[in-house]
N, C-alpha and C. Protein backbone atom coordinates (compact mmCIF):
# COMPACT_ATOMS: atom_id res chain seq x y z
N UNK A 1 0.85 -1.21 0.00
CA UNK A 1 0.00 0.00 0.00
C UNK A 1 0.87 1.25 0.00
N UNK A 2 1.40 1.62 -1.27
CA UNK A 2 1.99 2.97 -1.19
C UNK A 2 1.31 4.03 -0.91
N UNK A 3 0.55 3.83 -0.73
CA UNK A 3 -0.76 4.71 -0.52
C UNK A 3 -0.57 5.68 1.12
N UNK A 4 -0.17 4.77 1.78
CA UNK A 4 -0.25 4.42 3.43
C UNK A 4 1.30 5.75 3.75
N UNK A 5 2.40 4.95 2.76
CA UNK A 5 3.44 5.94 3.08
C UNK A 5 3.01 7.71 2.44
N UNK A 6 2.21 7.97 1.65
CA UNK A 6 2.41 9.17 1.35
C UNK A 6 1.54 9.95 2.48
N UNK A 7 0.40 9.37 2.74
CA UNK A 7 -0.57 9.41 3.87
C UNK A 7 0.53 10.05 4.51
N UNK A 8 1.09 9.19 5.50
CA UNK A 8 2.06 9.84 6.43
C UNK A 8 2.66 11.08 6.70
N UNK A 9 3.24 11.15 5.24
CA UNK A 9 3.80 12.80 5.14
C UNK A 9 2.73 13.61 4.72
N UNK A 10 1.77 13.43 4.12
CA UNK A 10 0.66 14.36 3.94
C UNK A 10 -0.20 14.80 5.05
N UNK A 11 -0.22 13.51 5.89
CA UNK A 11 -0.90 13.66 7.48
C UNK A 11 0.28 14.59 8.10
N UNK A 12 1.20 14.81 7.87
CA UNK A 12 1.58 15.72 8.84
C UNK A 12 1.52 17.37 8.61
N UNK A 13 1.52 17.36 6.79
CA UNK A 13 1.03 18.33 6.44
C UNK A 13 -0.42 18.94 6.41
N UNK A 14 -1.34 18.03 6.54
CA UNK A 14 -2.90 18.09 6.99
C UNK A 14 -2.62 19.15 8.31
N UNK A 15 -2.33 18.52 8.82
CA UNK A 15 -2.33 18.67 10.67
C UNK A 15 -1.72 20.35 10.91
N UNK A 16 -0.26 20.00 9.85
CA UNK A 16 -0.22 21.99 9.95
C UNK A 16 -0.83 22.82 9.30
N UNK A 17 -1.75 22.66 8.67
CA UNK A 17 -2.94 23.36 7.99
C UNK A 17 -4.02 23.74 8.75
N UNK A 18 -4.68 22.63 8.89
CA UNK A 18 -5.82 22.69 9.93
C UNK A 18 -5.02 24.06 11.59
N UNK A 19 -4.43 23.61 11.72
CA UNK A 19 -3.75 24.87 13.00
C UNK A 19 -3.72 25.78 12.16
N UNK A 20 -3.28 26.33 11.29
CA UNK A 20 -3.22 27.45 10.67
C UNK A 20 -4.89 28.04 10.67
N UNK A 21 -5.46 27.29 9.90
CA UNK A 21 -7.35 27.39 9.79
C UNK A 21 -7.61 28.00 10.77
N UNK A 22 -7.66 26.89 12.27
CA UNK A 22 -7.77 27.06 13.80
C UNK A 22 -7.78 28.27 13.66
N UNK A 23 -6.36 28.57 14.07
CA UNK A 23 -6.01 30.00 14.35
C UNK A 23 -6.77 31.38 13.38
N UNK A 24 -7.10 31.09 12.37
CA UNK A 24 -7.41 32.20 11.82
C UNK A 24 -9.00 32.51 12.04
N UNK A 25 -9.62 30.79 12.21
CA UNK A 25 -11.14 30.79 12.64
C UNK A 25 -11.83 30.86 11.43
């Protein structure tokens, strides 16, 4: 499932997005 590894690094880029969002509201 290469699928699974890109996930990974994209999940971490998800995650600093969404805080960015957060913060702006």
């Amino acid at each position: 499932m290469e699928g699974k590894k890109l996930t990974r690094r994209q999940r971490e880029v998800l995650e600093f997005i969404e805080q960015l969002v957060a913060q702006r509201g």
